[in-house]
Protein backbone atom coordinates (compact mmCIF):
# COMPACT_ATOMS: atom_id res chain seq x y z
CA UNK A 1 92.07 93.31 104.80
CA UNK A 2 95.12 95.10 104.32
CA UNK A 3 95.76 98.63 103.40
CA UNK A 4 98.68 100.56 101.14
CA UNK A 5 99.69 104.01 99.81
CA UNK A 6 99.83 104.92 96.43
CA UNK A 7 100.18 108.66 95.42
CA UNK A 8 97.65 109.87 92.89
CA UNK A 9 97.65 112.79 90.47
CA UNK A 10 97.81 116.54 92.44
CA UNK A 11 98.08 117.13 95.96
CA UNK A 12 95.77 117.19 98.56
CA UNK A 13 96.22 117.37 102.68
CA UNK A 14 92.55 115.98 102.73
CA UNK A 15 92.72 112.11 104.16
CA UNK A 16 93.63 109.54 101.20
CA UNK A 17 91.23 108.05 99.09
CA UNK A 18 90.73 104.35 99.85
CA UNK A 19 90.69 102.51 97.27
CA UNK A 20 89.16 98.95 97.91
CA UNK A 21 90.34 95.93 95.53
CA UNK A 22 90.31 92.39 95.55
CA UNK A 23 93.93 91.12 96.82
CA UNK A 24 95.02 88.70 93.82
CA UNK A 25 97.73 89.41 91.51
CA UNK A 26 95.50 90.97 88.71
CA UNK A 27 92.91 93.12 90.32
CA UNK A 28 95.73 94.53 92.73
CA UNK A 29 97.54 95.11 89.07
CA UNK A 30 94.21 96.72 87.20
CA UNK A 31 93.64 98.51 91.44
CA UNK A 32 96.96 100.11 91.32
CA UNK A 33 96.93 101.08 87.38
CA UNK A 34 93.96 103.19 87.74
CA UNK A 35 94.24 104.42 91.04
CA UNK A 36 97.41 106.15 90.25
CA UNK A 37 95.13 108.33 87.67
CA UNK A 38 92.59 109.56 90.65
CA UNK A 39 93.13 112.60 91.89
CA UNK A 40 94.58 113.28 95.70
CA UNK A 41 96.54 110.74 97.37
CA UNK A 42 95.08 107.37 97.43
CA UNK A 43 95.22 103.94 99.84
CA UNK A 44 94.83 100.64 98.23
CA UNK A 45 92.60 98.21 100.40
CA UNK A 46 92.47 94.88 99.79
CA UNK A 47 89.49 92.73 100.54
CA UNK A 48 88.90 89.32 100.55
CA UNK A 49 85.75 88.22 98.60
CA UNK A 50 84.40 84.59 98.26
CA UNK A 51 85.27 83.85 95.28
CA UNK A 52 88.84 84.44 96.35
CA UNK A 53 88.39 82.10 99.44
CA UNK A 54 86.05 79.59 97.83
CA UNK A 55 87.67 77.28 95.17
CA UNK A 56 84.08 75.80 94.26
CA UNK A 57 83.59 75.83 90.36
CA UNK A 58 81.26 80.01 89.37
CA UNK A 59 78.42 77.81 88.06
CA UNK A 60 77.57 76.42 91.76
CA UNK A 61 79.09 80.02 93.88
CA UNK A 62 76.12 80.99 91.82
CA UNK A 63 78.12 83.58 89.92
CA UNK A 64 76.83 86.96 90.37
CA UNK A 65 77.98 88.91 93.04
CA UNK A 66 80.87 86.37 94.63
CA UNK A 67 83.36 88.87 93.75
CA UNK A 68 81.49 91.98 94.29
CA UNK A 69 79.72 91.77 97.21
CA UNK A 70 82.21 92.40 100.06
CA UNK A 71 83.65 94.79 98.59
CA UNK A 72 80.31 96.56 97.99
CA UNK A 73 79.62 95.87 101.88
CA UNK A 74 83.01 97.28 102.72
CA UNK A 75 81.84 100.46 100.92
CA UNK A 76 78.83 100.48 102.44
CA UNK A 77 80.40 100.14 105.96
CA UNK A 78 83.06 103.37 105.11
CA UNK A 79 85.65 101.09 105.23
CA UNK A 80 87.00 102.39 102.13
CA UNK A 81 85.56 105.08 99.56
CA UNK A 82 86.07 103.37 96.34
CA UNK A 83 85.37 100.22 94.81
CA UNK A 84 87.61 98.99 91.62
CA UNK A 85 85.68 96.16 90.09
CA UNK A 86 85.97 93.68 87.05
CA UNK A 87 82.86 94.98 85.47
CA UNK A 88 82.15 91.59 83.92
CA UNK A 89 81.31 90.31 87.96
CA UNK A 90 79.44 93.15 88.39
CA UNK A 91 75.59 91.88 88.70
CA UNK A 92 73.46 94.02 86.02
CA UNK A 93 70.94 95.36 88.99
CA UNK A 94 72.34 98.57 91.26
CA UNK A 95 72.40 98.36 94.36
CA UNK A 96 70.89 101.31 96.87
CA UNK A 97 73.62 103.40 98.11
CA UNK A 98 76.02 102.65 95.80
CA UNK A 99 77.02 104.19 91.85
CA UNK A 100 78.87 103.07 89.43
CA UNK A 101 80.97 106.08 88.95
CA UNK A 102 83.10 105.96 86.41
CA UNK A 103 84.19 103.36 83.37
CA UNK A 104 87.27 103.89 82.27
CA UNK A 105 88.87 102.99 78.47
CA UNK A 106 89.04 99.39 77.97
CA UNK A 107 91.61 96.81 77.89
CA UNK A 108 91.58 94.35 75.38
CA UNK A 109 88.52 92.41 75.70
CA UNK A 110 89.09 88.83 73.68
CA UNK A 111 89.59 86.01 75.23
CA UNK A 112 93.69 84.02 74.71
CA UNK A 113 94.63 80.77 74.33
CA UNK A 114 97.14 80.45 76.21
CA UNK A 115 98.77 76.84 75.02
CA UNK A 116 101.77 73.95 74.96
CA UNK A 117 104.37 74.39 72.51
CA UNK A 118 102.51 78.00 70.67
CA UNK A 119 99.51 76.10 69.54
CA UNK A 120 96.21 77.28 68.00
CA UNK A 121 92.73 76.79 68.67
CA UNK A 122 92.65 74.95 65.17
CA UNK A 123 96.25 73.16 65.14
CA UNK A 124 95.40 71.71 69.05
CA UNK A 125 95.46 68.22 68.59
CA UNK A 126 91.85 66.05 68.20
CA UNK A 127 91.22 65.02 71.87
CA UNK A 128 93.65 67.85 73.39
CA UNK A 129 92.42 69.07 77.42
CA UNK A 130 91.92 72.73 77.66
CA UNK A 131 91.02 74.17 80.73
CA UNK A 132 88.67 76.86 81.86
CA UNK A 133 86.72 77.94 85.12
CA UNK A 134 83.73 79.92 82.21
CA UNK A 135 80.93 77.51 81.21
CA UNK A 136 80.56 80.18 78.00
CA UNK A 137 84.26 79.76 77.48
CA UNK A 138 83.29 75.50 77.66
CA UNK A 139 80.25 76.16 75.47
CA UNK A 140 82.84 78.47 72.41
CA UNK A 141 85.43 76.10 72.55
CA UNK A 142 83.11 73.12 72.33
CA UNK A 143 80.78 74.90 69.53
CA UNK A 144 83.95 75.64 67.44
CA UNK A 145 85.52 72.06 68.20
CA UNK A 146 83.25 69.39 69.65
CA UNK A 147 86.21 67.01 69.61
CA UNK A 148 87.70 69.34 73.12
CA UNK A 149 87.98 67.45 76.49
CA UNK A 150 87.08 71.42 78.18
CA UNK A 151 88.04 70.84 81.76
CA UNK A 152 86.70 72.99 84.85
CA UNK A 153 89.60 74.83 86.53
CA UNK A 154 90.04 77.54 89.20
CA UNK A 155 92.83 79.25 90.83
CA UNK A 156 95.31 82.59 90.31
CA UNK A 157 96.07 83.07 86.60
CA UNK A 158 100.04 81.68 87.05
CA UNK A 159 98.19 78.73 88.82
CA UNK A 160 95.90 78.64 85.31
CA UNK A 161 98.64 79.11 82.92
CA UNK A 162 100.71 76.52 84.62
CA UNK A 163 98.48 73.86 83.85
CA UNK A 164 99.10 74.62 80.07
CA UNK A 165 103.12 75.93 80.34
CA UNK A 166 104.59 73.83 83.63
CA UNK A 167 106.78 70.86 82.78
CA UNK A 168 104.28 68.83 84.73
CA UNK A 169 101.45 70.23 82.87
CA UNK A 170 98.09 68.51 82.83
CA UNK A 171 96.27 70.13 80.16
CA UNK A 172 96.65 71.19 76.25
CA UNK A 173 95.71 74.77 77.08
CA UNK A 174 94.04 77.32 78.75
CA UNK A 175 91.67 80.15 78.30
CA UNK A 176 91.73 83.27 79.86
CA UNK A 177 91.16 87.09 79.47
CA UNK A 178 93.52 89.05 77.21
CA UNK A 179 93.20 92.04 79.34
CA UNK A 180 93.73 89.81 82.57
CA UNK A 181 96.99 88.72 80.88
CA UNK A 182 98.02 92.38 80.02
CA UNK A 183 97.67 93.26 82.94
CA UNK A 184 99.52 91.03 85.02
CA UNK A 185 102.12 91.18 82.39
CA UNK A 186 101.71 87.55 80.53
CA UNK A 187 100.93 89.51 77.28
CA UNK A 188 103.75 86.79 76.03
CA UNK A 189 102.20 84.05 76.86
CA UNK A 190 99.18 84.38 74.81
CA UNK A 191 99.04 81.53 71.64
CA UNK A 192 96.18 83.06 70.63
CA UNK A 193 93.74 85.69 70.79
CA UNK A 194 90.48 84.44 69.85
CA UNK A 195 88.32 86.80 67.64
CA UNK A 196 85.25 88.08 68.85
CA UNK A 197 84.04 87.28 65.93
CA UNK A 198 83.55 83.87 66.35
CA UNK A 199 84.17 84.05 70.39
CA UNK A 200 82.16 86.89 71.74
CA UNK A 201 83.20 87.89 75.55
CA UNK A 202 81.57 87.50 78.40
CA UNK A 203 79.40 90.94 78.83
CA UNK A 204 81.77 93.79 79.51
CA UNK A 205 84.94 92.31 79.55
CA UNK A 206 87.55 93.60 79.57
CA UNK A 207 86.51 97.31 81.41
CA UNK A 208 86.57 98.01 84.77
CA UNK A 209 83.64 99.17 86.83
CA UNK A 210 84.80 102.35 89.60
CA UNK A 211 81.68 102.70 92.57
CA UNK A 212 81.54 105.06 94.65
CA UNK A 213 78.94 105.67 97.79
CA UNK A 214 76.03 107.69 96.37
CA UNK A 215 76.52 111.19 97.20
CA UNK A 216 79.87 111.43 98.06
CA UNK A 217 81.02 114.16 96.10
CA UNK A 218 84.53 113.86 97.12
CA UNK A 219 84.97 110.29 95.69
CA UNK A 220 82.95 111.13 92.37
CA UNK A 221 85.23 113.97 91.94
CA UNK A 222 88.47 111.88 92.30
CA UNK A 223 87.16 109.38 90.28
CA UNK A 224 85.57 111.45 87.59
CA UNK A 225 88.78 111.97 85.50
CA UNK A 226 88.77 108.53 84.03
CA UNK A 227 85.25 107.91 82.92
CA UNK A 228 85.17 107.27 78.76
CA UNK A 229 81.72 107.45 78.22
CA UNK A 230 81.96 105.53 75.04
CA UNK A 231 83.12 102.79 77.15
CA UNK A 232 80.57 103.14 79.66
CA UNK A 233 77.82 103.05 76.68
CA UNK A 234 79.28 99.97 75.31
CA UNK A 235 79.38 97.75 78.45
CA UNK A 236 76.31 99.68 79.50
CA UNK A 237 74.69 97.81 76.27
CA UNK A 238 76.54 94.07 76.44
CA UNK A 239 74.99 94.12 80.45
CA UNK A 240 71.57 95.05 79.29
CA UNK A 241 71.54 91.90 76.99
CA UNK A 242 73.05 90.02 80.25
CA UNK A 243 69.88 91.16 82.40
CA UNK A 244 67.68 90.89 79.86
CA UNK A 245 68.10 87.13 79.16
CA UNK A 246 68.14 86.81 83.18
CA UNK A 247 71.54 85.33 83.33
CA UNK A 248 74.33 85.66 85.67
CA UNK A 249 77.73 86.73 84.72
CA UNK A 250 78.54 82.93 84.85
CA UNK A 251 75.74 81.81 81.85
CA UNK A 252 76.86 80.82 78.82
CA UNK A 253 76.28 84.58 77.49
CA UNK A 254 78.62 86.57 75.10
CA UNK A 255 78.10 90.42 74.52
CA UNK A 256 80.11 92.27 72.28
CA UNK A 257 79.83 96.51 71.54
CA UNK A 258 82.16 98.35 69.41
CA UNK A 259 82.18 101.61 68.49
CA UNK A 260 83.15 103.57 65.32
CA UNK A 261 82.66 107.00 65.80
CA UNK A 262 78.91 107.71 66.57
CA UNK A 263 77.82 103.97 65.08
CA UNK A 264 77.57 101.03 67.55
CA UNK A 265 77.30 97.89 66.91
CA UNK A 266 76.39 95.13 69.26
CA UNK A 267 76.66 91.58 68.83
CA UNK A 268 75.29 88.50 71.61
CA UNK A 269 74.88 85.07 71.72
CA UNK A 270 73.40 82.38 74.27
CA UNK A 271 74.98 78.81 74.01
CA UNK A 272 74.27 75.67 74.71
CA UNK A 273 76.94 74.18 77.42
CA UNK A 274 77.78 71.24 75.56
CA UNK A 275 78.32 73.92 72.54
CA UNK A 276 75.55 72.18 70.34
CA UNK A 277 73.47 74.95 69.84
CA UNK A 278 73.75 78.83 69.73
CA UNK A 279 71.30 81.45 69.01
CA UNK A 280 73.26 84.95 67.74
CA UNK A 281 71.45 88.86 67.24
CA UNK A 282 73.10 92.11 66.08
CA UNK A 283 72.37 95.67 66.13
CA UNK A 284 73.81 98.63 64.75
CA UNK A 285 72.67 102.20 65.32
CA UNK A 286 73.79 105.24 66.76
CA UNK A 287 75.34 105.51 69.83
CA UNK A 288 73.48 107.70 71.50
CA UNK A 289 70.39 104.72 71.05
CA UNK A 290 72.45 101.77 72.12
CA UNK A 291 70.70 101.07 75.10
CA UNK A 292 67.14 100.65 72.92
CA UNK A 293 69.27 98.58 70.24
CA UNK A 294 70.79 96.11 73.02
CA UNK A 295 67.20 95.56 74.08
CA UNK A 296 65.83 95.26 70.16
CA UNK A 297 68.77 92.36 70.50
CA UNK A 298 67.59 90.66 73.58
CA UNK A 299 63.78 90.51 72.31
CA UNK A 300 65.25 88.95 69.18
CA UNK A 301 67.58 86.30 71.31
CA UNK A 302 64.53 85.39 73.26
CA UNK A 303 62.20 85.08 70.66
CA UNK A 304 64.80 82.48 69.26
CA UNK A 305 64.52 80.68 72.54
CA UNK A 306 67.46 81.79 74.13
CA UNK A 307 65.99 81.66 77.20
CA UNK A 308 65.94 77.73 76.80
CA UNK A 309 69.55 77.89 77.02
CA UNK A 310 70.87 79.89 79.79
CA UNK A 311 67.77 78.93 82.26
């Protein structure tokens, strides 16, 4: 664990606000971005989780909770007051003690292809390797082109993109998260982003999720400042359809809210992992009733039998 200052909006002779943060390249990016925007001074801590140590492919860590959970015990503990998270890897269940404070706007939530030479999803050649760590990401690519070799990969997002870009490169392409790329600054290196039209996200993706300890009004207060409740109501929705099916963030699951004013509309879909079957439900209502429209959707996925495919 390692610790670092970073001055935040207004002053304040109170002790800084640690902030705690995975330490790899991108959530010390996304960390550092919104931390800035908290008021009082404010201490980035980095904590190691296990899906930063552990290399293993997400479908046998289990998932849920391997990049969550020390820094959840770390806030817990008082080791630090603040908790930036990757919503998508937050599980769907809270936990007691801790809130989820604030949501703030999103980043661009499709997925990229990030590929040799500038290619496309459709102008990859028949056969080509594309690599990606997301068994939903396997399941899209292979249910939009069952001709894909989709290979499992892990590591830092340069590590990623390297298999794609390097000189050496192994693979056709890679997938990974627009905002991920954004924010690390590799917004150039994106071939294509994927609609999530045809490629709905993983639940969430794309927004980060702020927790605080419950009751500490001094955290909630310096936090409080970048909550967008429309935000918050649309990855509020995609997560219900996440729990409700009883997958992890791992399962072949895409959720997708958007809003337009005071309409929502949400959009899922459970896959198959060898992409040969899909079952797709959308809602659109008010926003203000998105959480009983995201469960009219997961009533409808199940009675399709989605259940049979992320089990």
């Amino acid at each position: 664990m390692s610790a670092a200052p970073l001055g935040g909006t207004g002053e304040s002779t109170a002790a800084p606000l640690r902030v705690g943060t995975r330490g790899s390249l991108l959530a010390l990016a996304q960390t550092h971005d919104i931390a800035a925007r908290f008021a009082g001074v404010v201490e980035i801590v980095e904590i190691s989780t296990k899906g930063d140590v552990d290399r293993s492919p997400l479908s046998q860590l289990g998932g849920t909770g391997v990049f969550v959970s020390a820094l959840r015990d770390a806030l817990l503990g008082g080791e630090i007051d603040v908790a930036v998270h990757s919503m998508k890897d937050l599980p769907t269940l809270p936990q007691e003690g801790i809130r989820l404070a604030a949501v703030p706007v999103r980043n661009d939530p499709r997925d990229a292809l990030v590929a040799r030479d500038g290619l496309q999803l459709k102008t990859l050649p028949k056969g080509a390797k594309v690599g990606t760590g997301s068994p939903r990401r396997k399941a899209q690519l292979l249910h939009a082109r069952p001709d894909l070799d989709v290979v499992d990969i892990r590591g830092n997002i340069t590590t990623r993109m390297n298999r794609a870009l390097a000189e050496n490169a192994d693979l056709d392409a890679v997938v990974l998260a627009v905002a991920g790329l954004n924010r690390g600054g590799f917004s150039d290196r994106v071939s294509e982003a994927l609609s999530t039209a045809e490629f709905l996200p993983a639940p969430a993706q794309g927004a980060l999720g702020i927790e605080t300890r419950d009751g500490d009004e001094r955290s909630l207060a310096a936090v409080a400042g970048v909550d967008d409740p429309v935000t918050a109501a649309c990855a509020a929705a995609e997560r219900i359809v996440l729990r409700g099916l009883e997958a992890g963030c791992a399962a072949p699951v895409g959720a997708f809210a958007s809003a337009d004013g005071d309409t929502v509309q949400i959009d899922a879909a459970a896959y198959a992992l060898d992409g040969s079957r899909s079952i797709r439900a959308s809602r659109e209502g008010a926003v203000a009733d998105s959480v009983a429209l995201a469960n009219d959707l997961v009533a409808e996925l199940l009675d399709g039998g989605a259940k049979e495919l992320v089990g």
